[in-house]
Protein backbone atom coordinates (compact mmCIF):
# COMPACT_ATOMS: atom_id res chain seq x y z
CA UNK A 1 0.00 0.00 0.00
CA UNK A 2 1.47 3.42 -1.00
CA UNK A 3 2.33 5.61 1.79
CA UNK A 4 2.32 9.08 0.52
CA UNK A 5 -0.10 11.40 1.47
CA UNK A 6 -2.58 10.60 -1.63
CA UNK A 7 -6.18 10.86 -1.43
CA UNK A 8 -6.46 6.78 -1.18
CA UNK A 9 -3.80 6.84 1.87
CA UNK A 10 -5.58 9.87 3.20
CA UNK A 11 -8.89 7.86 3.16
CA UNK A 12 -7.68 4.82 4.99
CA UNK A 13 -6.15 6.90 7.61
CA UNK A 14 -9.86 8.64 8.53
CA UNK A 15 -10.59 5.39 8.77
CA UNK A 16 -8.12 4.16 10.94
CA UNK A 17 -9.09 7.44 13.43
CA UNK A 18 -12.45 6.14 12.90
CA UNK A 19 -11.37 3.04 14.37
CA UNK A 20 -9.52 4.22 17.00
CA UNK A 21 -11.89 6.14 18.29
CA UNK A 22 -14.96 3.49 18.69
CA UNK A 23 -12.13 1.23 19.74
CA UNK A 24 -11.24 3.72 22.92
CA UNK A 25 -14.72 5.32 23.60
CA UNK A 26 -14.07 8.30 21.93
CA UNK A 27 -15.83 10.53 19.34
CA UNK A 28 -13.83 12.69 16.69
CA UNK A 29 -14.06 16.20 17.39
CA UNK A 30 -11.69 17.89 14.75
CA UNK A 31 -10.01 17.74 11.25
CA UNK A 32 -7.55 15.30 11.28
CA UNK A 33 -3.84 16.20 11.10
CA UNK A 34 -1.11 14.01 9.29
CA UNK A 35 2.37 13.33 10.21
CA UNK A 36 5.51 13.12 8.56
CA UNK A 37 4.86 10.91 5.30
CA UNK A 38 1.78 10.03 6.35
CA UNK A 39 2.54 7.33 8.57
CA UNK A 40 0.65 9.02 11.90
CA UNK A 41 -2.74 10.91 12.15
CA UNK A 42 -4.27 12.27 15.03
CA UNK A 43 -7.12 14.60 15.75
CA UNK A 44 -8.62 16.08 18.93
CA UNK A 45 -11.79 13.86 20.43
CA UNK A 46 -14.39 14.06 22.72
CA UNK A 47 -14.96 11.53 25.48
CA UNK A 48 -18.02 12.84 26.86
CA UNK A 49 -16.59 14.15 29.80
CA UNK A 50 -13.57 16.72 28.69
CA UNK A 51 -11.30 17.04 24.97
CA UNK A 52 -8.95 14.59 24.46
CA UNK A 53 -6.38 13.75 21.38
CA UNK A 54 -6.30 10.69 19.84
CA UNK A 55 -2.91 9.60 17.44
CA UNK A 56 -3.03 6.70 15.70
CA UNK A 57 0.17 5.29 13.97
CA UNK A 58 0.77 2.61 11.38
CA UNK A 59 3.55 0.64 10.29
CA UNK A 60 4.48 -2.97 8.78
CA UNK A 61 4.51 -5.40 11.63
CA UNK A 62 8.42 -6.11 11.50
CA UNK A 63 8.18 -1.97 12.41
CA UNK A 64 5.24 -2.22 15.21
CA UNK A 65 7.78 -2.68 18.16
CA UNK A 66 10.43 -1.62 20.07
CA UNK A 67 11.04 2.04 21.70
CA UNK A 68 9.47 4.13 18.73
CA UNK A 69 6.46 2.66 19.07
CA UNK A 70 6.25 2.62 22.90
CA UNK A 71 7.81 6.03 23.13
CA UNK A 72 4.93 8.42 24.13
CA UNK A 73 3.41 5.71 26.46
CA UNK A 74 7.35 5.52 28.39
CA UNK A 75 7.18 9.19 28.55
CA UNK A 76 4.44 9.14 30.26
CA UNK A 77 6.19 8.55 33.95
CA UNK A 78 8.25 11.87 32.81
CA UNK A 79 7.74 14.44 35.26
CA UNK A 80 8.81 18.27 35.04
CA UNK A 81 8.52 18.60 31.78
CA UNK A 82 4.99 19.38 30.03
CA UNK A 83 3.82 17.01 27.65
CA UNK A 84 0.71 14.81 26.90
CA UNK A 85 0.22 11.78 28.56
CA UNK A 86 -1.08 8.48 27.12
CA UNK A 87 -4.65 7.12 28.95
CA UNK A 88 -5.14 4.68 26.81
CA UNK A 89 -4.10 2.38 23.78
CA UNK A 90 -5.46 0.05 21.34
CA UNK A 91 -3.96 -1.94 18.76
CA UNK A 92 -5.08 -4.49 15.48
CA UNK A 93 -4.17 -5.25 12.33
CA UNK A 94 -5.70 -3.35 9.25
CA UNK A 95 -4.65 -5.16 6.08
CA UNK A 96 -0.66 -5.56 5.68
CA UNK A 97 0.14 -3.16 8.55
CA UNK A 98 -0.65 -2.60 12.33
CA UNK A 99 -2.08 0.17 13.69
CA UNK A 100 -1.87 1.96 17.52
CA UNK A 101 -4.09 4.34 18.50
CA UNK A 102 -3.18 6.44 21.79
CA UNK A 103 -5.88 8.18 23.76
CA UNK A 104 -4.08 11.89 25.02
CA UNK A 105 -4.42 14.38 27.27
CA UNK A 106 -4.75 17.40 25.39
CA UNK A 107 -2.05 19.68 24.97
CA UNK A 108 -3.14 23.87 25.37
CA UNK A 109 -2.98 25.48 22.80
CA UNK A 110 -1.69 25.17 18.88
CA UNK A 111 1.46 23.85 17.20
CA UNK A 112 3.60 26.51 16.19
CA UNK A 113 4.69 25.56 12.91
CA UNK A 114 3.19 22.57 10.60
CA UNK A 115 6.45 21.95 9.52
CA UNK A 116 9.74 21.00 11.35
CA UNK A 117 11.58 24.01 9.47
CA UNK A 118 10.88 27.44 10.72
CA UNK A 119 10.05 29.63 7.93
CA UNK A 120 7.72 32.54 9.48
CA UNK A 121 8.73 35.15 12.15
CA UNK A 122 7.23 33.57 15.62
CA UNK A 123 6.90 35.84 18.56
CA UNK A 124 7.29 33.81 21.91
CA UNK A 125 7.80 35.61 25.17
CA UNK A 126 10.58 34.91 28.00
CA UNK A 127 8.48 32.92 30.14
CA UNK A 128 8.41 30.44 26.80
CA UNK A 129 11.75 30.40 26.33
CA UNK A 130 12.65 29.90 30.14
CA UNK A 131 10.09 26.87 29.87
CA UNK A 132 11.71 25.37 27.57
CA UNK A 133 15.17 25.45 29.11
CA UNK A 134 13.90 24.12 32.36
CA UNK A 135 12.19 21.27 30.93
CA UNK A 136 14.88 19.92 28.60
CA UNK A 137 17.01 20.24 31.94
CA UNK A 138 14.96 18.71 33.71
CA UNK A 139 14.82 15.87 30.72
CA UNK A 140 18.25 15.54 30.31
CA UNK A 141 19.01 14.31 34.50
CA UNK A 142 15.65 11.65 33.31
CA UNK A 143 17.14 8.16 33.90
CA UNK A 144 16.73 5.85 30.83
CA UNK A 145 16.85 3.02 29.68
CA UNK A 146 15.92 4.00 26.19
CA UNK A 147 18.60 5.15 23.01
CA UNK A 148 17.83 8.32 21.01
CA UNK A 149 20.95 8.18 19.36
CA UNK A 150 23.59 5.49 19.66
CA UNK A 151 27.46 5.94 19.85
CA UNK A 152 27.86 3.84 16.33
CA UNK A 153 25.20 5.84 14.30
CA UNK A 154 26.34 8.99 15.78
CA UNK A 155 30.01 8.31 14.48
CA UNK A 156 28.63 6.70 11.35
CA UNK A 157 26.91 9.64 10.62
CA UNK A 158 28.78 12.21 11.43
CA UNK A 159 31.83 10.57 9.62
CA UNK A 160 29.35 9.91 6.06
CA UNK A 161 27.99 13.63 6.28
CA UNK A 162 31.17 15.45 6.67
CA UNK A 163 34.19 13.43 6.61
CA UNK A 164 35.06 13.41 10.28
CA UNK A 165 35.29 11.47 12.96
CA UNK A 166 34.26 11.51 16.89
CA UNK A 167 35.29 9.31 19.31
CA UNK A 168 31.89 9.07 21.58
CA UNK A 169 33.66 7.69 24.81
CA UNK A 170 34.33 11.43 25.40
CA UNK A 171 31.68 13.08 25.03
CA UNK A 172 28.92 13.87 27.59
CA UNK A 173 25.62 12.12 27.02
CA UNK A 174 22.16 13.11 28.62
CA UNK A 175 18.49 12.27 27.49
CA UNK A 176 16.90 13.80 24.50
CA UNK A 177 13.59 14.09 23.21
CA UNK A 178 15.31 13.91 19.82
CA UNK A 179 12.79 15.21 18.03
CA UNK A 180 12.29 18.81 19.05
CA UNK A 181 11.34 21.07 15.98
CA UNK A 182 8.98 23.82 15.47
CA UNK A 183 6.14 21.19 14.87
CA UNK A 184 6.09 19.12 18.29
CA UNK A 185 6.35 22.39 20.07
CA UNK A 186 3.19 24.31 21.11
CA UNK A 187 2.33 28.32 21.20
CA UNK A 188 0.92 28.18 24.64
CA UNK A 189 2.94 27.20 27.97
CA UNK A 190 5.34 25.52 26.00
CA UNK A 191 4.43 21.76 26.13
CA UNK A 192 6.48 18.97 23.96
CA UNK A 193 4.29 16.86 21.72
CA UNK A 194 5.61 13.75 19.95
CA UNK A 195 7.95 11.29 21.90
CA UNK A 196 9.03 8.34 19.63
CA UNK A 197 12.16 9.37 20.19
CA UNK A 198 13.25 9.97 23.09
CA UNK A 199 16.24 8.35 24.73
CA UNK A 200 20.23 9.07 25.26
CA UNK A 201 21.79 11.22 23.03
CA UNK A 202 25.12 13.67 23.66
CA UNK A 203 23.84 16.36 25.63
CA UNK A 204 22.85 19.23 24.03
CA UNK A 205 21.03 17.12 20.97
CA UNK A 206 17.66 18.45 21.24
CA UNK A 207 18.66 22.22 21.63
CA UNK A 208 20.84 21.60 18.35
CA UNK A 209 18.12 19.97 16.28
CA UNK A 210 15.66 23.11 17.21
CA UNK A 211 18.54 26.03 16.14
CA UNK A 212 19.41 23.80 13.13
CA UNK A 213 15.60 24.32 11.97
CA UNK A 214 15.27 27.37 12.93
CA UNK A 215 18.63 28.23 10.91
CA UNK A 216 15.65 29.85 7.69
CA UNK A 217 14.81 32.17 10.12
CA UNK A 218 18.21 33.90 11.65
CA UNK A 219 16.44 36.00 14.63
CA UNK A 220 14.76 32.57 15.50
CA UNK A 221 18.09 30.40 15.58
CA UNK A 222 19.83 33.27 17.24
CA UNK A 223 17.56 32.77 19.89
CA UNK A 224 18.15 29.56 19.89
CA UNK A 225 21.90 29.77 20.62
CA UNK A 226 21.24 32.26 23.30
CA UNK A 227 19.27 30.54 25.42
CA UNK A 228 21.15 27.11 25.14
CA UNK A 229 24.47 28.78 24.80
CA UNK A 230 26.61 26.06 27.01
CA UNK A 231 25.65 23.25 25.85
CA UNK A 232 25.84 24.42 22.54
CA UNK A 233 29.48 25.53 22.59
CA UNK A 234 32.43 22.76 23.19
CA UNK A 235 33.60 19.92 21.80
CA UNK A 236 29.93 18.08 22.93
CA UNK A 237 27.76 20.77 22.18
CA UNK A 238 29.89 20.69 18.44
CA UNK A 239 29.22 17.13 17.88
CA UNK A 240 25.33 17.47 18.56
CA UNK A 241 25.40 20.40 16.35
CA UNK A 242 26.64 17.99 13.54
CA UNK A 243 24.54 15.21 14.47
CA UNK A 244 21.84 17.00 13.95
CA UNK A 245 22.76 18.51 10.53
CA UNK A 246 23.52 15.24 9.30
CA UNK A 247 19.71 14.11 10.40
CA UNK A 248 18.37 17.19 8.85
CA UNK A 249 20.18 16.61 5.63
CA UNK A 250 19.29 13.12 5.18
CA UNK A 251 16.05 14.46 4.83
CA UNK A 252 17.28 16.39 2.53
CA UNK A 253 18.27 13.80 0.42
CA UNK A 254 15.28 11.96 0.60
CA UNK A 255 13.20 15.63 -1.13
CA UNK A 256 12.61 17.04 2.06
CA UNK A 257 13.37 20.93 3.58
CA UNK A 258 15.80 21.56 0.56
CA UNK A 259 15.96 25.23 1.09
CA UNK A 260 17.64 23.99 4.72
CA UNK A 261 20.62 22.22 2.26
CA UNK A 262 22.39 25.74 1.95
CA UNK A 263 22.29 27.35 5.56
CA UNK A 264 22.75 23.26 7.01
CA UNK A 265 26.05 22.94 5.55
CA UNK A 266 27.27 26.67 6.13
CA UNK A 267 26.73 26.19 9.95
CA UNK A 268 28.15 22.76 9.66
CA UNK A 269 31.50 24.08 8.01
CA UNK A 270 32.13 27.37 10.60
CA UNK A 271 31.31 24.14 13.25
CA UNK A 272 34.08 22.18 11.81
CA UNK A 273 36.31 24.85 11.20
CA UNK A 274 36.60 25.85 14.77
CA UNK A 275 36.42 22.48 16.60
CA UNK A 276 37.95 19.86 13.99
């Protein structure tokens, strides 16, 4: 079955809300939203008693496991940091592929972009910004299990992208969300949606994934930089930079953000130039 966002896929994944919803006692209450390449869906629901969202995901079976698909239910026992929890979860099978649906509290308030890449001017007070800091402190001393990003990938990565290589043994490593863009952030109080994948990572990951999006809109980024200045800066804080880059521009090479290319591989050279 094709998984682009055509009006067949589209379809099936109404349905698969549809589903969801009778399967969790809930009642579809808004236009539905699609993730990245169509392979999530979620839309805000009613329970009768108080606004919920409900996500459903799909993937092959050899896919329906392991920390991505448990990740929002784990970060549920995640205090200190503002996010929705799980309440509930069903899963089936729905032709070739199995499908989760997870029954949310409902986070205040509206995405701020629709894409990961900033491209509009955003206006976010200090009490956002100081938010944010404290919770992806407050993340990064979380005990975990789970892997965000492991010390082979990270090397492998990092050495494919731009011809270097770290030695991960001495860098500092903390837990991420590791996905923190402009589109799993909302407007109001701040909360962190989306939490697949979360796990270690070298500390300073998530901060360096949200400047390197923001990197299309300079006062954003600079922002950025400011507010996460020390972990940004060192030989750490460099190798997150770059491990982030080289996420961003494999998405790149897939069709994705290609206006990010340029500005991606500008900051990624001044990076190398000062710490390699």
């Amino acid at each position: 079955m094709d998984t682009g966002a055509d009006h067949e896929w589209v379809d099936w994944l109404r349905g698969l809300l549809k589903t969801g919803a009778d399967a969790l006692g809930a009642q579809p209450a808004g236009d539905p939203v699609l993730g990245l390449r169509g392979r999530t869906v979620g839309c805000q629901v009613t329970t009768g008693v108080r606004d919920r969202w409900l996500r459903v995901v799909t993937a092959p079976p050899g896919w329906a496991c392991g920390p991505a698909w448990s990740g929002n239910v784990d970060a549920t026992g995640i205090t200190g940091v503002r996010h929705p929890e799980v309440l509930d979860t069903a899963e089936w099978d729905e032709h070739d592929r199995r499908a989760r649906a997870e029954l949310m509290t409902l986070a205040p308030g509206q995405a701020i972009a629709t894409d990961m890449a900033l491209r509009d001017r955003i206006s976010l007070d200090d009490s956002w910004w100081t938010t944010l800091r404290a919770s992806l402190d407050t993340l990064a001393a979380h005990p975990t299990d789970r892997v965000c990003l492991n010390a082979d990938l990270l090397r492998l990565r990092i050495l494919a992208a731009f011809g270097v290589t770290v030695e991960p043994n001495t860098l500092m490593w903390t837990t991420a969300h590791g996905d923190l863009h402009w589109a799993n952030l909302t407007n109001s109080g701040c909360w962190i949606l989306d939490w697949e994948s979360w796990g270690t990572a070298p500390a300073g990951y998530d901060a360096a994934l949200l400047h390197a999006v923001s990197l299309l809109r300079p006062e954003t980024a600079k922002q950025v930089q400011a507010t996460f200045l020390d972990v940004l800066t060192g030989r750490t804080g460099a190798v997150a930079q770059l491990a982030a880059a080289a996420k961003l521009l494999r998405l790149v090479e897939h069709g994705d953000h290609p206006d990010l290319a340029a500005p991606l591989h500008q900051h990624a050279r001044t990076l190398l130039d000062t710490y390699f």
